[in-house]
Protein backbone atom coordinates (compact mmCIF):
# COMPACT_ATOMS: atom_id res chain seq x y z
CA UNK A 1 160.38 -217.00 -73.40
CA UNK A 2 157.19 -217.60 -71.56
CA UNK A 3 158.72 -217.76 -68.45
CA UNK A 4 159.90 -214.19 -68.90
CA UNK A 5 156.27 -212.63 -70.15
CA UNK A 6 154.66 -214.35 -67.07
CA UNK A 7 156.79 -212.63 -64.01
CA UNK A 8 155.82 -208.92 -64.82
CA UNK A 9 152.35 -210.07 -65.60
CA UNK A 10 151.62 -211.30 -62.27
CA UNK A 11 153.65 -208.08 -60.72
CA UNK A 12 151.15 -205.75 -62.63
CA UNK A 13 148.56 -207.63 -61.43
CA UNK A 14 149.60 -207.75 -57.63
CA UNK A 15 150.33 -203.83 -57.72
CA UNK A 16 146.22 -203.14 -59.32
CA UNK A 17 145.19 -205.33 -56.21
CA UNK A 18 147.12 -203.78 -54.01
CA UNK A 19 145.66 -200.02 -54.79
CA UNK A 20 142.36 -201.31 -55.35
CA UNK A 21 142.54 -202.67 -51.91
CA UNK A 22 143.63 -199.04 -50.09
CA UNK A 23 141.46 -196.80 -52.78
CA UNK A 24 138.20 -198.83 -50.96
CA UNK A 25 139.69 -198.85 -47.58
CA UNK A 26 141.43 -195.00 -47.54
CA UNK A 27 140.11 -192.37 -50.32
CA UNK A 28 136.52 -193.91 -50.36
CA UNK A 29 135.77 -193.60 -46.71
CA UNK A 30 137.61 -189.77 -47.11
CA UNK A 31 135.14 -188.32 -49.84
CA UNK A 32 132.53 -189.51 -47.94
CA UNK A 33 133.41 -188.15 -44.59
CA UNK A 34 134.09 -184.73 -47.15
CA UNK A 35 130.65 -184.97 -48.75
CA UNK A 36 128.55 -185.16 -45.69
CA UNK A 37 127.59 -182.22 -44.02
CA UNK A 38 128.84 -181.28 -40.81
CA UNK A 39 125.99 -180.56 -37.56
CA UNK A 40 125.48 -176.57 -37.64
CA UNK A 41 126.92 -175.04 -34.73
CA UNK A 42 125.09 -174.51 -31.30
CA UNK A 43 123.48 -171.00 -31.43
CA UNK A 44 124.39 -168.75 -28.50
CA UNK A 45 121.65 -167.58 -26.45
CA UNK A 46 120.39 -165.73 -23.20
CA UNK A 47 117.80 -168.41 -21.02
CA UNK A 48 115.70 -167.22 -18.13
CA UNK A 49 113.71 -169.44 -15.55
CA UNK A 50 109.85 -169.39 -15.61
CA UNK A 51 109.01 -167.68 -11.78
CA UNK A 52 106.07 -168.28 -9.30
CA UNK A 53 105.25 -165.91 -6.69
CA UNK A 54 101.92 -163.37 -6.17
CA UNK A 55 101.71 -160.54 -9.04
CA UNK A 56 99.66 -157.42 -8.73
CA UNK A 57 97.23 -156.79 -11.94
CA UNK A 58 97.44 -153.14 -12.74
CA UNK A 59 95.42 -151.39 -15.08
CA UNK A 60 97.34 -148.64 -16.71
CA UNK A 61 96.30 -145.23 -18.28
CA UNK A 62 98.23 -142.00 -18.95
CA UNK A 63 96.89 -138.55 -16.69
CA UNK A 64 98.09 -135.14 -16.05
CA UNK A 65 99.29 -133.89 -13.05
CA UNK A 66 96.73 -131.33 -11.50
CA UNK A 67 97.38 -129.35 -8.41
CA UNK A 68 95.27 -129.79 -5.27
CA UNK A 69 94.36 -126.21 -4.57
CA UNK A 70 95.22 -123.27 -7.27
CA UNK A 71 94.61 -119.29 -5.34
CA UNK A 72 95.48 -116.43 -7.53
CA UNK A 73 95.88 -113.93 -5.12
CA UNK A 74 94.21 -111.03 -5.91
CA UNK A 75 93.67 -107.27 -3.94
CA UNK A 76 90.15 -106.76 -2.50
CA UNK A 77 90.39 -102.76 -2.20
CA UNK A 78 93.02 -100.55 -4.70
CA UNK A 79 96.29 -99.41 -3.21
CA UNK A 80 99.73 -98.79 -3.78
CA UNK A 81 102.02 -101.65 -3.23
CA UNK A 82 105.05 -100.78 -0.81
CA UNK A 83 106.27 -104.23 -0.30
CA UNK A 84 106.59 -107.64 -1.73
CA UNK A 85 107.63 -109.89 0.68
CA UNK A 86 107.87 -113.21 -1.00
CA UNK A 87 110.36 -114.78 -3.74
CA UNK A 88 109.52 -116.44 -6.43
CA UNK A 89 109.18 -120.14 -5.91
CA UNK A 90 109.43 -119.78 -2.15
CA UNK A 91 107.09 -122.59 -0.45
CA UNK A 92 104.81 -120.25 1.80
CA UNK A 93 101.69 -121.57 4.20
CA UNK A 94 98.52 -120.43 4.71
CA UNK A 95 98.51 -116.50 6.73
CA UNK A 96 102.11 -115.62 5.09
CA UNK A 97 102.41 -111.87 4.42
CA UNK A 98 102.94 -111.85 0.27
CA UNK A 99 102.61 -107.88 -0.16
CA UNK A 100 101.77 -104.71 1.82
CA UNK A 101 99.13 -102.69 0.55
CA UNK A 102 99.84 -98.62 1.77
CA UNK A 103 97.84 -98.96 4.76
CA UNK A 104 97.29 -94.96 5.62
CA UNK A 105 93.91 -93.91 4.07
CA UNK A 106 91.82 -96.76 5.46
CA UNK A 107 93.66 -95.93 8.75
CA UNK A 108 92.69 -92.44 8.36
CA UNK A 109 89.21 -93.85 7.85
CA UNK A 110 88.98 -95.65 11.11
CA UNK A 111 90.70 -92.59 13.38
CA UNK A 112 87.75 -90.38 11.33
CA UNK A 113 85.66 -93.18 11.98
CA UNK A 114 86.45 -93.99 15.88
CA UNK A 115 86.33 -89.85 15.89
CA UNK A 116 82.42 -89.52 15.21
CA UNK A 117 81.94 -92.29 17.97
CA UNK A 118 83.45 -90.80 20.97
CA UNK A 119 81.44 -87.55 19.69
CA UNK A 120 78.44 -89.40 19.70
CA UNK A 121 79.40 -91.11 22.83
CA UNK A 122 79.58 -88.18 24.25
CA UNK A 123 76.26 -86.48 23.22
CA UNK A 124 74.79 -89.32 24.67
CA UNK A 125 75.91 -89.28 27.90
CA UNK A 126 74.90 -85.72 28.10
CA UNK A 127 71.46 -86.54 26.45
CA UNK A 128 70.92 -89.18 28.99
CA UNK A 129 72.10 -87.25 31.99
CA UNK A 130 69.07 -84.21 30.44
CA UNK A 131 66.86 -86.88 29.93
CA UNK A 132 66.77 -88.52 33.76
CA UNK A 133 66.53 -84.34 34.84
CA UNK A 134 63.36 -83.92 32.50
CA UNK A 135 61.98 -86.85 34.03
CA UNK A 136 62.54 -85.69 38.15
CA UNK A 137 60.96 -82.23 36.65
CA UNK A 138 58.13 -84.59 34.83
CA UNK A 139 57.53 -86.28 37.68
CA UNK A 140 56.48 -83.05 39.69
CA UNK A 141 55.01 -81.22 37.41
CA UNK A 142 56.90 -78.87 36.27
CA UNK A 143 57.79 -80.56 32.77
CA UNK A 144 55.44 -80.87 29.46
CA UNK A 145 55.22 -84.74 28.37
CA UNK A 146 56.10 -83.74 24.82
CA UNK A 147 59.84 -82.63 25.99
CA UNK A 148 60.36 -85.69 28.06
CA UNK A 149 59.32 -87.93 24.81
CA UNK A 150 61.85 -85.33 22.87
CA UNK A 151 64.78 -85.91 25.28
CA UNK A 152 63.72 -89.95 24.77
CA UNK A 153 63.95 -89.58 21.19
CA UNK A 154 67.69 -88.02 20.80
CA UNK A 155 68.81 -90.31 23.54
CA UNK A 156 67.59 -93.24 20.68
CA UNK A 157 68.90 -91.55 18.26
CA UNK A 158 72.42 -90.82 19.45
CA UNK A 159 72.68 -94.69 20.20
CA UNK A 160 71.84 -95.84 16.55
CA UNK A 161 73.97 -93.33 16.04
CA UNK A 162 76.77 -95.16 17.97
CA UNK A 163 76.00 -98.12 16.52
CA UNK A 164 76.93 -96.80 13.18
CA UNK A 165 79.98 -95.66 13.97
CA UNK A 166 81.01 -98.79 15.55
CA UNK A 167 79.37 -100.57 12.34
CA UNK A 168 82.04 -98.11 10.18
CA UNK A 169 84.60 -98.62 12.05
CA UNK A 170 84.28 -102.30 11.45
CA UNK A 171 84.36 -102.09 7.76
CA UNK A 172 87.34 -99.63 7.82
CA UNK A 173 88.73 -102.46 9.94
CA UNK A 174 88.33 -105.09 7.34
CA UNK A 175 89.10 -102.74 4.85
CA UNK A 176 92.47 -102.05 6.20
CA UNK A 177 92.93 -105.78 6.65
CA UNK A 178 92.52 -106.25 2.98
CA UNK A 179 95.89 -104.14 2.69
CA UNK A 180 97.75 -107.52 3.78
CA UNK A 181 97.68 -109.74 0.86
CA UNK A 182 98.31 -112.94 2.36
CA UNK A 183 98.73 -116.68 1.21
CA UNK A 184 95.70 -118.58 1.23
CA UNK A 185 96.49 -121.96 1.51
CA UNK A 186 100.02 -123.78 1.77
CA UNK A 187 101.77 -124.19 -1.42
CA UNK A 188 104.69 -122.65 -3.68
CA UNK A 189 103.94 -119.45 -5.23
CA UNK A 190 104.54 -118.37 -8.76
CA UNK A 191 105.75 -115.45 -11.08
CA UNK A 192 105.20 -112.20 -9.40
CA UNK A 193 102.51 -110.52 -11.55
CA UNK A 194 103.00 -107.18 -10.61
CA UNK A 195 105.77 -104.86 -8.57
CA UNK A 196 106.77 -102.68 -6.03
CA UNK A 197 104.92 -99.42 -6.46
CA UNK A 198 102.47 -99.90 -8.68
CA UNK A 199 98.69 -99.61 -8.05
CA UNK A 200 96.87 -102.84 -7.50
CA UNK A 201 92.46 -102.91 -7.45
CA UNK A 202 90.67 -105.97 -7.62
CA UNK A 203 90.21 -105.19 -11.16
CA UNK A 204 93.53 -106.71 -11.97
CA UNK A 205 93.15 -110.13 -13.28
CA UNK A 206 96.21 -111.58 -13.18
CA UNK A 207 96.33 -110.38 -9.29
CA UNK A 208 99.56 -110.56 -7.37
CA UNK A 209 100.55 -114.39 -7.94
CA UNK A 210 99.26 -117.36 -7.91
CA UNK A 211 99.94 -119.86 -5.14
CA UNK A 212 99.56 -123.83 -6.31
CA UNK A 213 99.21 -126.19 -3.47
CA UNK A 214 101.82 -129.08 -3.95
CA UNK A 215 100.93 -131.10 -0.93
CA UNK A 216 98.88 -133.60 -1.65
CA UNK A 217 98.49 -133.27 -5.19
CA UNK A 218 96.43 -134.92 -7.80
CA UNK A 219 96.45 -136.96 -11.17
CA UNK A 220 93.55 -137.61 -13.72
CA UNK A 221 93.86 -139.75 -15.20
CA UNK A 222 91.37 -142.59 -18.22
CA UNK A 223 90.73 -146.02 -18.64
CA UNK A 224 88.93 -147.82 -20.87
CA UNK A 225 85.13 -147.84 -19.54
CA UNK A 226 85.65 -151.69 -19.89
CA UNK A 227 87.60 -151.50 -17.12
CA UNK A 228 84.58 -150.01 -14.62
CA UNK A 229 83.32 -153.14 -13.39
CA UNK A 230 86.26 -154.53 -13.01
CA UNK A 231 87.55 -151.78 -10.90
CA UNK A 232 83.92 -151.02 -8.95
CA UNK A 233 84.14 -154.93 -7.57
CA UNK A 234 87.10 -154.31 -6.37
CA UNK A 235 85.81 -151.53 -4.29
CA UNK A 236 83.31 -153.43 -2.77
CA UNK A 237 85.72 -156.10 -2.08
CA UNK A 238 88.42 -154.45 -0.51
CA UNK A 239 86.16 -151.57 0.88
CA UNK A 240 89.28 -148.74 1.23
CA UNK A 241 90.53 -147.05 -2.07
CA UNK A 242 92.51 -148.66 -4.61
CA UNK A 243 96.36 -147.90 -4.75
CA UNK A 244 97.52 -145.98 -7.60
CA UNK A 245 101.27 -145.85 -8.94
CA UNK A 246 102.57 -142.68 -10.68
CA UNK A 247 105.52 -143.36 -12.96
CA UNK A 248 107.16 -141.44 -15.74
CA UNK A 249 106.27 -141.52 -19.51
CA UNK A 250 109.17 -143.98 -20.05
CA UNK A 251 108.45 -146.24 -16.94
CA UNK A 252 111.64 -146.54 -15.53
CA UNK A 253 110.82 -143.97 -12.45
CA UNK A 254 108.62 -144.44 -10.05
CA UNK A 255 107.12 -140.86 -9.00
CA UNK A 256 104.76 -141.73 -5.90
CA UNK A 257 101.89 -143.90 -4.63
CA UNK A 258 98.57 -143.10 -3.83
CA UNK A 259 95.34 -143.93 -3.55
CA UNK A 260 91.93 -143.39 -5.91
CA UNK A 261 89.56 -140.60 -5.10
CA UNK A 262 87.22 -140.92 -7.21
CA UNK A 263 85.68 -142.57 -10.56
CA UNK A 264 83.59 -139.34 -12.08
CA UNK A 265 80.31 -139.63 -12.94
CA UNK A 266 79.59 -140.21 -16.28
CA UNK A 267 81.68 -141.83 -19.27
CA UNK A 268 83.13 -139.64 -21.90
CA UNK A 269 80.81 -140.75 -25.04
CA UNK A 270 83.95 -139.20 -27.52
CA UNK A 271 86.61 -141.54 -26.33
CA UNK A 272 84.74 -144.24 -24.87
CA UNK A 273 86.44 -143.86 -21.16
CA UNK A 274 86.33 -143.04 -17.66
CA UNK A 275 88.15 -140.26 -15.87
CA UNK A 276 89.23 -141.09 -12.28
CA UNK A 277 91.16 -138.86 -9.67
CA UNK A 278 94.09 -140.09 -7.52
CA UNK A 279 95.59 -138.32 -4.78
CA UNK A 280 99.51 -138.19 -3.79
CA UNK A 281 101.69 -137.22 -1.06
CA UNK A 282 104.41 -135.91 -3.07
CA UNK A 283 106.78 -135.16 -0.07
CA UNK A 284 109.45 -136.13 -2.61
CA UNK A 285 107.59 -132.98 -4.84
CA UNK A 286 108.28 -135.67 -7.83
CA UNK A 287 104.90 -134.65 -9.08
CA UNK A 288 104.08 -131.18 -10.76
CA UNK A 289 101.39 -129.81 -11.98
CA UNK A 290 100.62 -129.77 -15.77
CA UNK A 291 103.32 -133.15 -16.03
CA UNK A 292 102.13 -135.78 -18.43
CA UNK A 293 102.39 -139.77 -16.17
CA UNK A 294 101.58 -143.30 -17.02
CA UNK A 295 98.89 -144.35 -13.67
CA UNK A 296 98.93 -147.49 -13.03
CA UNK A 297 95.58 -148.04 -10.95
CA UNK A 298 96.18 -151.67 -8.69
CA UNK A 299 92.84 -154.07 -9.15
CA UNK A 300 93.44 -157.43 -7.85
CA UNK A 301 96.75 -159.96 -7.10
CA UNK A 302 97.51 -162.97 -8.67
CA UNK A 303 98.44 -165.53 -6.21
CA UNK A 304 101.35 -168.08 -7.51
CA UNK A 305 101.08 -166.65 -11.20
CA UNK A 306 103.65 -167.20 -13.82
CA UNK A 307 105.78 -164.43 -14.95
CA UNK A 308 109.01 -164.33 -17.45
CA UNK A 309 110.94 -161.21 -18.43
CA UNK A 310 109.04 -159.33 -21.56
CA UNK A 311 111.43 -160.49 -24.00
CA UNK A 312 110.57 -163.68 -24.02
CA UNK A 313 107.82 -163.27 -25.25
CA UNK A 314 107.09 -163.14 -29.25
CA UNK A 315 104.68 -162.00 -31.59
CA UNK A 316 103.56 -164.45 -34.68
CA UNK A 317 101.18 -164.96 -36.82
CA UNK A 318 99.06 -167.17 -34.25
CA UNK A 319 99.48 -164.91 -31.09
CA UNK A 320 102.15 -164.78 -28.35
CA UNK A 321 104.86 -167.38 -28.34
CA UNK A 322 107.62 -168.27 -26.41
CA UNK A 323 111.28 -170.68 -27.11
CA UNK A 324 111.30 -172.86 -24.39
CA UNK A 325 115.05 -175.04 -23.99
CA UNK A 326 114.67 -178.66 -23.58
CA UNK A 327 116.78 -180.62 -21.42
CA UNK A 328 118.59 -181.71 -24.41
CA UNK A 329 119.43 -178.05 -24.85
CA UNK A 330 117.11 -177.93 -28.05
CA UNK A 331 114.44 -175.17 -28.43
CA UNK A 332 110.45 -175.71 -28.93
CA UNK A 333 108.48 -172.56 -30.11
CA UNK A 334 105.10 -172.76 -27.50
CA UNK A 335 102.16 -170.84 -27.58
CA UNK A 336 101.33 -168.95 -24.86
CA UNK A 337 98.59 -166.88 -23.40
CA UNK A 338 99.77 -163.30 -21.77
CA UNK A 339 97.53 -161.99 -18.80
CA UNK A 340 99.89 -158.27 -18.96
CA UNK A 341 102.84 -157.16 -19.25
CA UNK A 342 104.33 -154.56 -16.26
CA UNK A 343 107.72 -153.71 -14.80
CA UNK A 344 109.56 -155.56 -17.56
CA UNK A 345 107.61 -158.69 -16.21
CA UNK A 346 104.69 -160.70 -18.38
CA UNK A 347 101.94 -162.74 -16.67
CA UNK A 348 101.29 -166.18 -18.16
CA UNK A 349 98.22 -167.26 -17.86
CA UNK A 350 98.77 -170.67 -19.89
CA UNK A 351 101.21 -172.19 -21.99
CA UNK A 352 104.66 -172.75 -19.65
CA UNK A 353 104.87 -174.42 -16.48
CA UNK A 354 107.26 -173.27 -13.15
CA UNK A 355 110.99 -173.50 -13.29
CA UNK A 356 111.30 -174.01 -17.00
CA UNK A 357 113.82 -172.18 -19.31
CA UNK A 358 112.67 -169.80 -21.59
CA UNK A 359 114.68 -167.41 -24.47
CA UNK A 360 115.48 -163.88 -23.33
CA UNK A 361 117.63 -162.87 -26.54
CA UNK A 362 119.01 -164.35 -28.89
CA UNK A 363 115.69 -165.50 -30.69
CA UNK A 364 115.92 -164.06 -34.27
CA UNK A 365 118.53 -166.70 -34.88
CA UNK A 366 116.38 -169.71 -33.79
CA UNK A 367 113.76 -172.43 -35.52
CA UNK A 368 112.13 -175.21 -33.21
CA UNK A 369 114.68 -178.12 -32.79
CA UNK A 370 117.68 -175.58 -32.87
CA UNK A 371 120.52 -176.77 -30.56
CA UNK A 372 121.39 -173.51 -28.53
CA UNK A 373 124.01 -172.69 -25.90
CA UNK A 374 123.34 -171.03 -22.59
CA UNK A 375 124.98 -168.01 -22.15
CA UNK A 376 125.79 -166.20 -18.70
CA UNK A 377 127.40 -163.77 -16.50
CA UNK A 378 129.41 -160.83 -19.10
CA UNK A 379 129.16 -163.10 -22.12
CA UNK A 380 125.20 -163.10 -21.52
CA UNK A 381 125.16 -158.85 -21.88
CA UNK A 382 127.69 -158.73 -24.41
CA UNK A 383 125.43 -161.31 -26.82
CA UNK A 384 122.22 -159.10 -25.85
CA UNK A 385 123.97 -156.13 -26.82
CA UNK A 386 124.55 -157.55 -30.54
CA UNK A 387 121.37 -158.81 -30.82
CA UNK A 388 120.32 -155.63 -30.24
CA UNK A 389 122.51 -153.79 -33.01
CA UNK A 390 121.49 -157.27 -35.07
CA UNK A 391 118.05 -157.60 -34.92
CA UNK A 392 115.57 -157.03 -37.77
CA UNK A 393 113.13 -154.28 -36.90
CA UNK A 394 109.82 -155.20 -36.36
């Protein structure tokens, strides 16, 4: 009987080792490898490379387009109008018939007026040829001294005479001049004012048109009057004027370059800035007057500066920051120091060495020590467009 009782004994015994042994070599190790947490994933991002290379400083301001030379051309005598010959818009130069005036009583005037001087004329010559007579007869004898000094006297008088008429004659000359209305200046003229057979005097003060003068053409534009010295050493320096870029209120078009005029004379006490004048070329008539620009007014150039693209650079509660990948493909949030930012480029002046690898996009998803992934090529523009539907605005 004990014989039996012992054999399943030691069978029961021999199975409890035998899953003891593969609970602690199996299931154990399994609910551990379950418990632990598993490494977040790699975050997707868009890297750019820190550049070197010489960067021009530009102050900006916003100006207004003025033109160079505004005419409103206006009638100097009163007439009828019989002709416009211009269109509206039409780029004209300087002498370019714009309208006819009825010419026909200020050439009446001058035939009246060249009239009285061949009359004259003509007195004269008779006065003279009595006068040289009077004088044989004086000379004998036979004439008084008081008719020789009258014969003197209307000789004198008929030649102030002529010189009158030739004087009117003059006038009526200019006057029938005036019946040309002409272009002034080279430019592009406006909205007629006024039409065919109507009376025009120079009492009308919106005149014919107005003629605005497109070539060159000017900006005014502010800047901070912190910016003066800055800008007058720069004159001295480079001792020619300062280039100016005109681009448009977005500044993604580049409208023309010129060069500064002029920094006016006095600061504006209301706003606390200077006005300065730049003058353009315009042969690309990009530039109109009355349009609103952003001036950027070139002041010095940075040799070997540092520049990333804009986005990289952040905003925080301690300044301007950057995510800077580590060769380890980590990221490291550093401070830096931004000089300006222009063209979609930012200046560093401290804070990120040459040839390093900065964030682009991608940086709302990222904490210092973050393991990222470097994105490129289609993949890089598809992530930037969701992180531009994604991120937070600021």
């Amino acid at each position: 009987m004990k014989k039996k009782f012992f054999i399943p004994v030691a069978l029961v015994t021999a199975a409890l080792a035998a899953g003891g042994l593969l609970y602690f070599k199996h299931i154990v190790p399994l609910e551990k490898a379950v418990a632990a947490p598993a490494p977040p994933p790699a975050v997707p991002i868009v890297a750019g490379v820190v550049a070197q290379h010489d960067v021009p400083i530009y102050l900006s301001g916003v100006g207004t387009v003025i033109a160079y030379n505004t005419d409103v051309v206006r009638a100097q005598i009163q007439g009828q109008i019989i002709s416009i010959n211009f269109t509206e818009g039409q780029t004209v130069h300087a002498g370019d018939l714009l309208a006819q005036i009825d010419p026909r009583p200020y050439q009446a005037l001058i035939d009246q007026y060249t009239g009285n001087l061949e009359r004259d004329q003509a007195q004269l010559i008779n006065a003279q040829a009595n006068l040289k007579r009077y004088t044989t007869l004086g000379d004998k004898g036979w004439a008084t001294p008081q008719l020789l000094e009258t014969q003197q006297a209307q000789v004198g008088e008929l030649n102030a005479a002529i010189k009158a008429d030739q004087a009117l004659i003059d006038a009526a000359k200019v006057q029938l001049s005036y019946t040309r209305l002409t272009s002034p200046i080279d430019g592009v003229v406006g909205i007629r004012q006024i039409d065919v057979g109507n009376i025009i005097s120079p009492s009308n003060t919106n005149g014919l048109v107005v003629v605005t003068q497109l070539h060159p053409i000017s900006l005014i534009f502010t800047l901070p009057e912190t910016s003066l010295p800055q800008i007058e050493q720069q004159q001295q320096k480079t001792k020619t004027p300062l280039p100016v870029l005109a681009y448009s209120q977005d500044d993604t078009i580049l409208l023309d370059q010129g060069e500064l005029g002029l920094v006016n004379n006095e600061i504006l006490q209301t706003t606390g800035s200077i006005q300065l004048k730049a003058n353009f070329p315009n042969k690309s008539n990009r530039l109109w007057p009355g349009q609103l620009v952003n001036a950027r007014l070139l002041v010095d150039t940075r040799h070997n500066g540092l520049t990333v693209a804009a986005s990289a650079v952040q905003q925080g509660p301690n300044g301007a920051y950057v995510y800077v990948v580590d060769p380890n493909s980590t990221v490291e949030s550093r401070p830096v120091k931004v000089a300006q930012i222009s063209g979609g480029q930012a200046l560093i002046d401290s804070g990120l060495k040459a040839n390093e690898q900065v964030v682009v996009d991608g940086q709302y998803k990222l904490q210092p020590g973050v393991q990222v992934t470097l994105l490129h090529g289609k993949a890089a523009e598809e992530q930037a467009a969701q992180d531009a539907m994604q991120a937070p605005i600021p």
